[in-house]
N, C-alpha and C. Protein backbone atom coordinates (compact mmCIF):
# COMPACT_ATOMS: atom_id res chain seq x y z
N UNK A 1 1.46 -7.63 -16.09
CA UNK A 1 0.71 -7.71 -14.84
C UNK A 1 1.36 -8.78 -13.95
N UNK A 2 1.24 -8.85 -12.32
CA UNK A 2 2.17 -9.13 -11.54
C UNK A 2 0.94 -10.51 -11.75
N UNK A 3 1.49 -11.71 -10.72
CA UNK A 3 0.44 -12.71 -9.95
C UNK A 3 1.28 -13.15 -8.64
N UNK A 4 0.35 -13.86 -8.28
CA UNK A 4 0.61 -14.71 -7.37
C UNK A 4 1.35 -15.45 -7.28
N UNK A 5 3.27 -16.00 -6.51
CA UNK A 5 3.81 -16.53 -7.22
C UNK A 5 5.02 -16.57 -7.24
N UNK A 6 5.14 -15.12 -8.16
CA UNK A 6 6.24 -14.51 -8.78
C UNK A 6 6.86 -13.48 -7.94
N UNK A 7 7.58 -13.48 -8.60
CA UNK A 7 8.62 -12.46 -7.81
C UNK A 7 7.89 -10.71 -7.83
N UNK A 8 8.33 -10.14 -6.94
CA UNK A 8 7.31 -8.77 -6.60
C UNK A 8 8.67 -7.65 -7.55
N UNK A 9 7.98 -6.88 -8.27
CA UNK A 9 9.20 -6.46 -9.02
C UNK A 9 9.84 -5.36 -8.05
N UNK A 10 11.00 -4.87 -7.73
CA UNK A 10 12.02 -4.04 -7.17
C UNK A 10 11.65 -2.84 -6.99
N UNK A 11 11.31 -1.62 -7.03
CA UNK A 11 11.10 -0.21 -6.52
C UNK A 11 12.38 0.57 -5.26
N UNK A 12 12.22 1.65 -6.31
CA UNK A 12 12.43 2.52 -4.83
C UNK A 12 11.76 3.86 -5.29
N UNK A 13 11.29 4.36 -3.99
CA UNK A 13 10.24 5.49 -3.45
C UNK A 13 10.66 6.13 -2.61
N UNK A 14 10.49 7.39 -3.03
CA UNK A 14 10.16 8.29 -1.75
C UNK A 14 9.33 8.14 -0.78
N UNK A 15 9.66 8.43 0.15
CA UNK A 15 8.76 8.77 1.43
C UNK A 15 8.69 9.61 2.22
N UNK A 16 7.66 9.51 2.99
CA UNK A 16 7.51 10.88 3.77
C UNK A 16 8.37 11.17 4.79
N UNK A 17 9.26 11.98 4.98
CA UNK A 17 9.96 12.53 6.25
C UNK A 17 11.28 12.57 5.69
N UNK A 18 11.37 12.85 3.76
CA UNK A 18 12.69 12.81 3.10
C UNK A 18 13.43 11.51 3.13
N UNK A 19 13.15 10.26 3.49
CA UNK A 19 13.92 9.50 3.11
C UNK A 19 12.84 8.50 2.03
N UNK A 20 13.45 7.31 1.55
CA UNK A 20 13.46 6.25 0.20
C UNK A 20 12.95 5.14 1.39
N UNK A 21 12.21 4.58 0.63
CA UNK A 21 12.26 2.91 0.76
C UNK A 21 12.10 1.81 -0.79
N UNK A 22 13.17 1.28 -0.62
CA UNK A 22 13.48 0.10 -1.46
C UNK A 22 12.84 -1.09 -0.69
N UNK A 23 12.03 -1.74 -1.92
CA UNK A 23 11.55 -3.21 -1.62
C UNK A 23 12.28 -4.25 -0.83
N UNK A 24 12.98 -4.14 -1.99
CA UNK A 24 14.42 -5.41 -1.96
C UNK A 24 15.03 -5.19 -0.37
N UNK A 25 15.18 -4.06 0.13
CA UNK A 25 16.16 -4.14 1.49
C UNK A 25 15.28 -3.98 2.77
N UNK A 26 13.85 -4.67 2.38
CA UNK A 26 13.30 -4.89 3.74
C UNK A 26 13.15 -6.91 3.98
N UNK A 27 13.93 -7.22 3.22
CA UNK A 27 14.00 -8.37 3.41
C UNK A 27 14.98 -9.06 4.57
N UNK A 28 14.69 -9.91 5.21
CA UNK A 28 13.62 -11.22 4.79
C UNK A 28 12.01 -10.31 5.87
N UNK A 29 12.40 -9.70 6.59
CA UNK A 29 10.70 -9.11 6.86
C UNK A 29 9.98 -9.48 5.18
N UNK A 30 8.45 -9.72 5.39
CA UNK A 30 7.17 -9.86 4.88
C UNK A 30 6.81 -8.52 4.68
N UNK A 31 5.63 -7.97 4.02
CA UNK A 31 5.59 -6.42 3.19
C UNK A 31 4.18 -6.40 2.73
N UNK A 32 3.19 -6.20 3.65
CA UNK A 32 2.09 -5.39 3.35
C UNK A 32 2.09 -3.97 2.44
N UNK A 33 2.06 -4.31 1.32
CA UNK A 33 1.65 -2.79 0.48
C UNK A 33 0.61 -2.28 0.22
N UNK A 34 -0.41 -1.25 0.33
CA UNK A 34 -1.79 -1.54 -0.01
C UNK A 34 -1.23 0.14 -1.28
N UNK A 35 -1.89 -0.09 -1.90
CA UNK A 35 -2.29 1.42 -3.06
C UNK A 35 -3.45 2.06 -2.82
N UNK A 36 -3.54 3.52 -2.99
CA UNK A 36 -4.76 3.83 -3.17
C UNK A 36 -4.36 5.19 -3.53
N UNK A 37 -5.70 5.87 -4.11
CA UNK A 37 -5.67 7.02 -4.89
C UNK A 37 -5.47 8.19 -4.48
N UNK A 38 -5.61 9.04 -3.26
CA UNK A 38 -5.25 10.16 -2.55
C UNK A 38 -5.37 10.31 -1.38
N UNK A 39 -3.87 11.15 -0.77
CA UNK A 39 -4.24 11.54 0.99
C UNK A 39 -5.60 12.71 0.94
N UNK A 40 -5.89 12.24 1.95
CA UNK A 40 -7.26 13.19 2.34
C UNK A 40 -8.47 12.99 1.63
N UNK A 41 -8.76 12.16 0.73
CA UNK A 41 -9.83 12.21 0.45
C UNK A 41 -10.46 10.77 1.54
N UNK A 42 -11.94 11.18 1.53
CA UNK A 42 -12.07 10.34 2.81
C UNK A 42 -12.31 8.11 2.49
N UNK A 43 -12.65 8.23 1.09
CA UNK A 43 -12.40 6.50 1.57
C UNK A 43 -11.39 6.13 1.38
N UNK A 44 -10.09 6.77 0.96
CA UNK A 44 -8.66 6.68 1.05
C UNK A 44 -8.16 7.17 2.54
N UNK A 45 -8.61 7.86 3.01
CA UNK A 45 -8.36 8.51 4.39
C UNK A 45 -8.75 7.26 5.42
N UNK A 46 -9.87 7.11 5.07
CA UNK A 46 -10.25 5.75 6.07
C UNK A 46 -9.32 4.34 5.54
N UNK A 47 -8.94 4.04 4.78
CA UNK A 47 -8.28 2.65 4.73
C UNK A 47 -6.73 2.95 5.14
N UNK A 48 -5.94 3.95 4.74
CA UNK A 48 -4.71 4.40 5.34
C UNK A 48 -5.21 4.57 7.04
N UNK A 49 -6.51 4.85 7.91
CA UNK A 49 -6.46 5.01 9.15
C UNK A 49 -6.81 3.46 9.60
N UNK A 50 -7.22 2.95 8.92
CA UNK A 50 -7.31 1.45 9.06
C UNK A 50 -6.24 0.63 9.32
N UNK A 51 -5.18 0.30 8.19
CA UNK A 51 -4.39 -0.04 8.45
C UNK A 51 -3.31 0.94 9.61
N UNK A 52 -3.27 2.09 9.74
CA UNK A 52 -2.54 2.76 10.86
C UNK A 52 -3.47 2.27 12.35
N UNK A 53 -4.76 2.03 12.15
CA UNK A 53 -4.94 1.47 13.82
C UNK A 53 -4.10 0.27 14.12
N UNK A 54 -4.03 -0.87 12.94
CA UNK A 54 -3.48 -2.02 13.40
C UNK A 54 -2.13 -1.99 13.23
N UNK A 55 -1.16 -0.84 12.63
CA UNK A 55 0.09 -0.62 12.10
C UNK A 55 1.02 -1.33 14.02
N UNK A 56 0.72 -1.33 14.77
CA UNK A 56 1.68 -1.94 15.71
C UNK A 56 1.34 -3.81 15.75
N UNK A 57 0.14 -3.95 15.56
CA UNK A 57 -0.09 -5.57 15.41
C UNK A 57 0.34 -5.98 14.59
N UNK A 58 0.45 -5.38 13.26
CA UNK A 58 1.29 -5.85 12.21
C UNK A 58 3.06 -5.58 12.31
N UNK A 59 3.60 -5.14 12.88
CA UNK A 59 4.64 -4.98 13.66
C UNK A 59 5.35 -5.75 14.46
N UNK A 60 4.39 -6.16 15.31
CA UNK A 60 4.21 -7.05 16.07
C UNK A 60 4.35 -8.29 15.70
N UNK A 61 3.51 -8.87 14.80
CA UNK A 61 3.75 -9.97 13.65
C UNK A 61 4.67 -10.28 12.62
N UNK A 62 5.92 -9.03 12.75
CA UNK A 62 7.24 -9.29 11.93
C UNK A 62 6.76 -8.68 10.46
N UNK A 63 5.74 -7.57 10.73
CA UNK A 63 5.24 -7.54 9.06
C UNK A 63 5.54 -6.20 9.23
N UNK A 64 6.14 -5.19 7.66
CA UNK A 64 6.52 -4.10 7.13
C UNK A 64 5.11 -3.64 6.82
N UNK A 65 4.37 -2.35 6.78
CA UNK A 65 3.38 -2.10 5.91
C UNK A 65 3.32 -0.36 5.28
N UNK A 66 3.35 -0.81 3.82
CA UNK A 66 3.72 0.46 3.73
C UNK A 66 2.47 1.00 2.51
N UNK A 67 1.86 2.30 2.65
CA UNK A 67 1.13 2.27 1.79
C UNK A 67 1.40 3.34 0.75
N UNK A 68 1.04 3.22 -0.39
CA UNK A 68 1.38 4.18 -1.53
C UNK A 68 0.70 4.65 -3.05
N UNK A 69 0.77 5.69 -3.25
CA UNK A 69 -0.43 6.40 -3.40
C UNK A 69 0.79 7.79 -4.54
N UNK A 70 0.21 8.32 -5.78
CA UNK A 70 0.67 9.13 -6.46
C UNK A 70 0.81 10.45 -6.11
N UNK A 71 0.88 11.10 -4.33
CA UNK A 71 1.00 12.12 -4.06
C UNK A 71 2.35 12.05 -3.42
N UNK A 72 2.77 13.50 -3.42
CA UNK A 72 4.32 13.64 -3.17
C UNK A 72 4.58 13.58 -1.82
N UNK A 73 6.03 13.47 -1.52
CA UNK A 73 6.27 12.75 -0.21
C UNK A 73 5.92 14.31 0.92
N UNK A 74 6.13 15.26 0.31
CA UNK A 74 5.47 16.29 1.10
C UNK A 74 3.82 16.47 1.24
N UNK A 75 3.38 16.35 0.60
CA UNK A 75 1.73 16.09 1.19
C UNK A 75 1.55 14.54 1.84
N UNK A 76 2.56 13.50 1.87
CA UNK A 76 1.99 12.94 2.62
C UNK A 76 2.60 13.31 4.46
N UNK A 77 3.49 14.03 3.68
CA UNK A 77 4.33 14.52 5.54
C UNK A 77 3.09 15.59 6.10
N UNK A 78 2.25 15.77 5.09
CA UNK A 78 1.23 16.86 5.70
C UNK A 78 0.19 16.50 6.40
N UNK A 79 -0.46 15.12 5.72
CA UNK A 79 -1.20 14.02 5.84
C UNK A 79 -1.23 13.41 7.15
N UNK A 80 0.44 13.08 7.47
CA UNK A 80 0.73 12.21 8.45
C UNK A 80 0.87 13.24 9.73
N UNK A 81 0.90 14.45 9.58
CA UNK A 81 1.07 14.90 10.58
C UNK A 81 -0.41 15.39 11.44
N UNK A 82 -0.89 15.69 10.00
CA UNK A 82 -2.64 16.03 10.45
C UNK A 82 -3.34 15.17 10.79
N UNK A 83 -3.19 13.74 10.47
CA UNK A 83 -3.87 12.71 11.14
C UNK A 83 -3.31 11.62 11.85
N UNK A 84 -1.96 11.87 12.33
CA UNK A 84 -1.22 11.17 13.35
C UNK A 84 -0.81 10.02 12.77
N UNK A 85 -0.61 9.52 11.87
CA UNK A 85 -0.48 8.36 11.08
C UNK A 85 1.03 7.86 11.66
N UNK A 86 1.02 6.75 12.21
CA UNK A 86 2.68 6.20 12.04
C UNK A 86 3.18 5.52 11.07
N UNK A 87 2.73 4.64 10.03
CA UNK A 87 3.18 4.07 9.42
C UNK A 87 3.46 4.81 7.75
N UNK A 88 4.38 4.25 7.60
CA UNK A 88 5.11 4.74 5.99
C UNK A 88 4.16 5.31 4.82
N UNK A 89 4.25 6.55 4.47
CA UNK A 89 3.36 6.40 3.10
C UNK A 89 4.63 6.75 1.89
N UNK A 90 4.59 5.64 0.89
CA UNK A 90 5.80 6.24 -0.05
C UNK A 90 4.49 7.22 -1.61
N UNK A 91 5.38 7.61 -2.04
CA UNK A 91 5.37 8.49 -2.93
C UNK A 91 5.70 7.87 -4.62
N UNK A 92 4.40 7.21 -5.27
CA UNK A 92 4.37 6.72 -6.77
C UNK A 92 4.12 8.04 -7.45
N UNK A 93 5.00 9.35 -7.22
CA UNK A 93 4.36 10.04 -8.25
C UNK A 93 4.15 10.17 -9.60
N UNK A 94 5.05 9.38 -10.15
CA UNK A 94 4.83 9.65 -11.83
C UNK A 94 4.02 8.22 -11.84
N UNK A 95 3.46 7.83 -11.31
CA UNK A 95 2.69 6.45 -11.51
C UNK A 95 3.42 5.09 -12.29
N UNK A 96 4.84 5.01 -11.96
CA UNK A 96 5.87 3.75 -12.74
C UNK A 96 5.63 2.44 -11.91
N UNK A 97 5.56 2.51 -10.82
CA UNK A 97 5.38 1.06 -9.96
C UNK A 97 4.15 0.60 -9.60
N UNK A 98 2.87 1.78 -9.79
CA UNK A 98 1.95 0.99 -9.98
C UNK A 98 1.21 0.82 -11.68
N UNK A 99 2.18 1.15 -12.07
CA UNK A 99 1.60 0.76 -13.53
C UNK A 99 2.15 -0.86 -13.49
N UNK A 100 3.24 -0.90 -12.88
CA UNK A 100 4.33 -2.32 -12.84
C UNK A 100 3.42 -3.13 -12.28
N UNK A 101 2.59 -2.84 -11.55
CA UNK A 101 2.18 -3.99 -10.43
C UNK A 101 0.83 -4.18 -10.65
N UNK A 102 0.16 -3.40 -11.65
CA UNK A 102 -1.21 -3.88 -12.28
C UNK A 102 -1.91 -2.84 -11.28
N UNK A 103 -1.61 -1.97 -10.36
CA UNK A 103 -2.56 -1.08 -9.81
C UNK A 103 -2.76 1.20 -10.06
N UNK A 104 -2.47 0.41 -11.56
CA UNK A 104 -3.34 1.33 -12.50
C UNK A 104 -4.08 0.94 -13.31
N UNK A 105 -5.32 1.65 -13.79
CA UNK A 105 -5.70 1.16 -15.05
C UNK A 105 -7.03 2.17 -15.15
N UNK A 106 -7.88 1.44 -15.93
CA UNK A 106 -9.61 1.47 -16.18
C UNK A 106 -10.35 1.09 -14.88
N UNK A 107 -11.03 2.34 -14.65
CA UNK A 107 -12.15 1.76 -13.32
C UNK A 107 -13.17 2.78 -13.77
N UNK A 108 -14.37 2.42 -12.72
CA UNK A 108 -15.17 2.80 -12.82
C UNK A 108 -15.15 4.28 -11.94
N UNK A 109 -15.66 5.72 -11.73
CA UNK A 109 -15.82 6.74 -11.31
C UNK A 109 -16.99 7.38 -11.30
N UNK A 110 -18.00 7.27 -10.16
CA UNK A 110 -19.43 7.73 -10.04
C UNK A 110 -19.90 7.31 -11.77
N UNK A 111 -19.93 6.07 -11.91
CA UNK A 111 -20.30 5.69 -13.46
C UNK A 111 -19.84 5.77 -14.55
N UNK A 112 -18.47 6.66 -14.22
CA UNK A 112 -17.77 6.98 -15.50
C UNK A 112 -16.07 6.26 -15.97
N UNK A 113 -16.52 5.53 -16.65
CA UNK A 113 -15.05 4.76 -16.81
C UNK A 113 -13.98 5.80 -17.13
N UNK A 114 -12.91 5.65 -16.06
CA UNK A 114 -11.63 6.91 -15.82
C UNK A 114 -10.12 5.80 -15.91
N UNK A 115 -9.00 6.76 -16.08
CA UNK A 115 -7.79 5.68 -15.56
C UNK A 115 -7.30 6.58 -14.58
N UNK A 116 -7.24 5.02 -13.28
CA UNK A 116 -6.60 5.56 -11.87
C UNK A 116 -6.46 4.77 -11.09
N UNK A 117 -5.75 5.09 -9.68
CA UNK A 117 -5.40 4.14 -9.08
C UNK A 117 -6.39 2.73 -8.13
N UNK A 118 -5.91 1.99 -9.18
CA UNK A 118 -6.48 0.47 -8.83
C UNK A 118 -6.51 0.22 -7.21
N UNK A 119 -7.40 0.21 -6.05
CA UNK A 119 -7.34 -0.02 -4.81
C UNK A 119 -6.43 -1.48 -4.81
N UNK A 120 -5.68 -2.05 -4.27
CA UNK A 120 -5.47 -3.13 -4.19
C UNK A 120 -4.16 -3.52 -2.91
N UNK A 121 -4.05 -4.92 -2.64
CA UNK A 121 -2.94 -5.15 -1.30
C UNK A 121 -2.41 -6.02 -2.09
N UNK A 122 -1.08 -5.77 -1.46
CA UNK A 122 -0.30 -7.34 -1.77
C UNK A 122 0.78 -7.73 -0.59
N UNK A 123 0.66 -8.82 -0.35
CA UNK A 123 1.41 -9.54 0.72
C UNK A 123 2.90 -10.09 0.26
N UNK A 124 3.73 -9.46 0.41
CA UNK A 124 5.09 -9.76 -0.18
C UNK A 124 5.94 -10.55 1.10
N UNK A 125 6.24 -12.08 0.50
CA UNK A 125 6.68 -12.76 1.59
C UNK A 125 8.38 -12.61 1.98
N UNK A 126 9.23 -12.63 2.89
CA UNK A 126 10.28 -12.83 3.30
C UNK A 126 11.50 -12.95 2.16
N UNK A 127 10.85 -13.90 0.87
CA UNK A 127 11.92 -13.98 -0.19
C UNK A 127 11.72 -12.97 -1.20
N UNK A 128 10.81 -12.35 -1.12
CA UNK A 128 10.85 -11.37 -2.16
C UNK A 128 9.29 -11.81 -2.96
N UNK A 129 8.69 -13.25 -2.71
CA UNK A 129 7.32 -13.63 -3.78
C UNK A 129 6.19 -12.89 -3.39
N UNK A 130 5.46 -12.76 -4.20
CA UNK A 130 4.15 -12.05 -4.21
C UNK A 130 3.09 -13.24 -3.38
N UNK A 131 2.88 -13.33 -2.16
CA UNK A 131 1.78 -14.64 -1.69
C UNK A 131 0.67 -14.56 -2.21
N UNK A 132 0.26 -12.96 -1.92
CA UNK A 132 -1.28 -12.55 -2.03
C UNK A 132 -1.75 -11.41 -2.70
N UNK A 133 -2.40 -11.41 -3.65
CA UNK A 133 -3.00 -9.61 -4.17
C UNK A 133 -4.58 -9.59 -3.61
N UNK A 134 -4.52 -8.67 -2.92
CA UNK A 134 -6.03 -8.45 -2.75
C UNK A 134 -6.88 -7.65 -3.44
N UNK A 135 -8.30 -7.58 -4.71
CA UNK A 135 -8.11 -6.35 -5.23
C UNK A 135 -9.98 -5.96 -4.51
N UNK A 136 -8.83 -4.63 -3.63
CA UNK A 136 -10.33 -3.84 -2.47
C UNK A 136 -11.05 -3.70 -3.42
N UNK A 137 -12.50 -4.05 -2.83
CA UNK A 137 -14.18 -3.39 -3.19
C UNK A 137 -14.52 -2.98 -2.40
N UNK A 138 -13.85 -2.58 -1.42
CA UNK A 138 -14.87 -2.46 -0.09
C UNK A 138 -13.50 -2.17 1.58
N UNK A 139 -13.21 -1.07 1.42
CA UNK A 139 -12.40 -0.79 2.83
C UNK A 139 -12.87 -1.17 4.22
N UNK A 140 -14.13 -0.86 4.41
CA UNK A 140 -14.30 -1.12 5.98
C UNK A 140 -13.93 -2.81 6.08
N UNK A 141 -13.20 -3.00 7.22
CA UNK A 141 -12.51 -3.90 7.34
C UNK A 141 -11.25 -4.83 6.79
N UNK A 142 -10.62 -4.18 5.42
CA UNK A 142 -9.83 -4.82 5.16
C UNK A 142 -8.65 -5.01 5.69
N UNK A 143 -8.01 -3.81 6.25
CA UNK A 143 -7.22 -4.21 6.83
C UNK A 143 -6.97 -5.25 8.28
N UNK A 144 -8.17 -5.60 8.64
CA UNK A 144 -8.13 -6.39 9.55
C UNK A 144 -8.09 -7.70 9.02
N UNK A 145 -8.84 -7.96 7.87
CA UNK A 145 -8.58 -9.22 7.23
C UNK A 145 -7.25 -9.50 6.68
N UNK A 146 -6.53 -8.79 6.09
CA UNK A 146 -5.40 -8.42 5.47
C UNK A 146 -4.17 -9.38 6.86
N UNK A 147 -4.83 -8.69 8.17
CA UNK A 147 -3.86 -9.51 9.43
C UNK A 147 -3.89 -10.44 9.48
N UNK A 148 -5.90 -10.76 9.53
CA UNK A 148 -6.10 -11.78 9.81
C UNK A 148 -5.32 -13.36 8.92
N UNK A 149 -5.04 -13.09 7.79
CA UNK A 149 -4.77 -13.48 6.73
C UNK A 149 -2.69 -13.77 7.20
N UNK A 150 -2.30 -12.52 7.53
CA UNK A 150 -0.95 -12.37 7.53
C UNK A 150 -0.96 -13.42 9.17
N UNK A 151 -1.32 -13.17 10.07
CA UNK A 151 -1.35 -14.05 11.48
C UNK A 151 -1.65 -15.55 11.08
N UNK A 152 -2.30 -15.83 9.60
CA UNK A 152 -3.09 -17.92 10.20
C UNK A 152 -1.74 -18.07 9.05
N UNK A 153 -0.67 -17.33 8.31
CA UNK A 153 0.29 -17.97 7.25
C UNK A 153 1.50 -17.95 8.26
């Protein structure tokens, strides 16, 4: 399991529109990642439109944000086109980088303990360290805190 700290471990992913993004070569830019469990379902739908309202303020602020999720880079090109999304969604499909990064596991599911994708953010600074993990309970508003957070560092 990753912390606070340490170095953010390396990846590369697919993404939507046929090309890759590698961790390592968005440096020294900063790297909003958030995870979550599927395009289109709606409290995954709402935190990917969340962070896509503020996707130019965070831009704006010298920050990368990319979010990623175990569906293939073609449903998220389906995703992004049906709900106008600009910002990056990469493609964990066999679930290897978020098993790496602690955002798989045991959760809870309408009461039923399941394994799946762990909601969670992490703020990856300029050198490659992990600053911040956030682990979501609660979408409405995170991504604004998530700025708010990335704007006072």
């Amino acid at each position: 399991m990753i912390t606070e700290g340490t170095m953010a471990p390396d990846f590369t992913l697919n993404r939507d529109g046929g090309s890759t993004v590698t961790l390592s070569t968005l440096r020294p830019k900063p790297v909003v990642l958030f995870t979550y469990g599927s395009d289109g379902t709606p409290t995954c739908t709402n935190e990917v439109m969340e962070f896509n309202a503020l996707h130019a303020e965070f831009q704006a602020a010298g920050v990368t944000v990319i979010g990623v999720s175990k569906d293939s880079a073609a449903k998220h090109d389906k995703f992004i086109a049906k709900m106008g999304i600009t910002l990056p969604l990469a493609s964990d499909h066999g679930g290897h980088m978020m098993e790496d990064w602690g955002a798989f596991g045991e959760k809870l599911f309408f009461g039923k303990l399941v394994q799946g994708v762990l909601r969670q953010t992490f703020l990856i600074d300029g050198h490659g360290t992990l600053a911040k993990i956030w682990k979501v309970d609660r979408v409405k508003g995170h991504a604004a805190e998530v700025l708010a957070y990335v704007a006072a560092t």
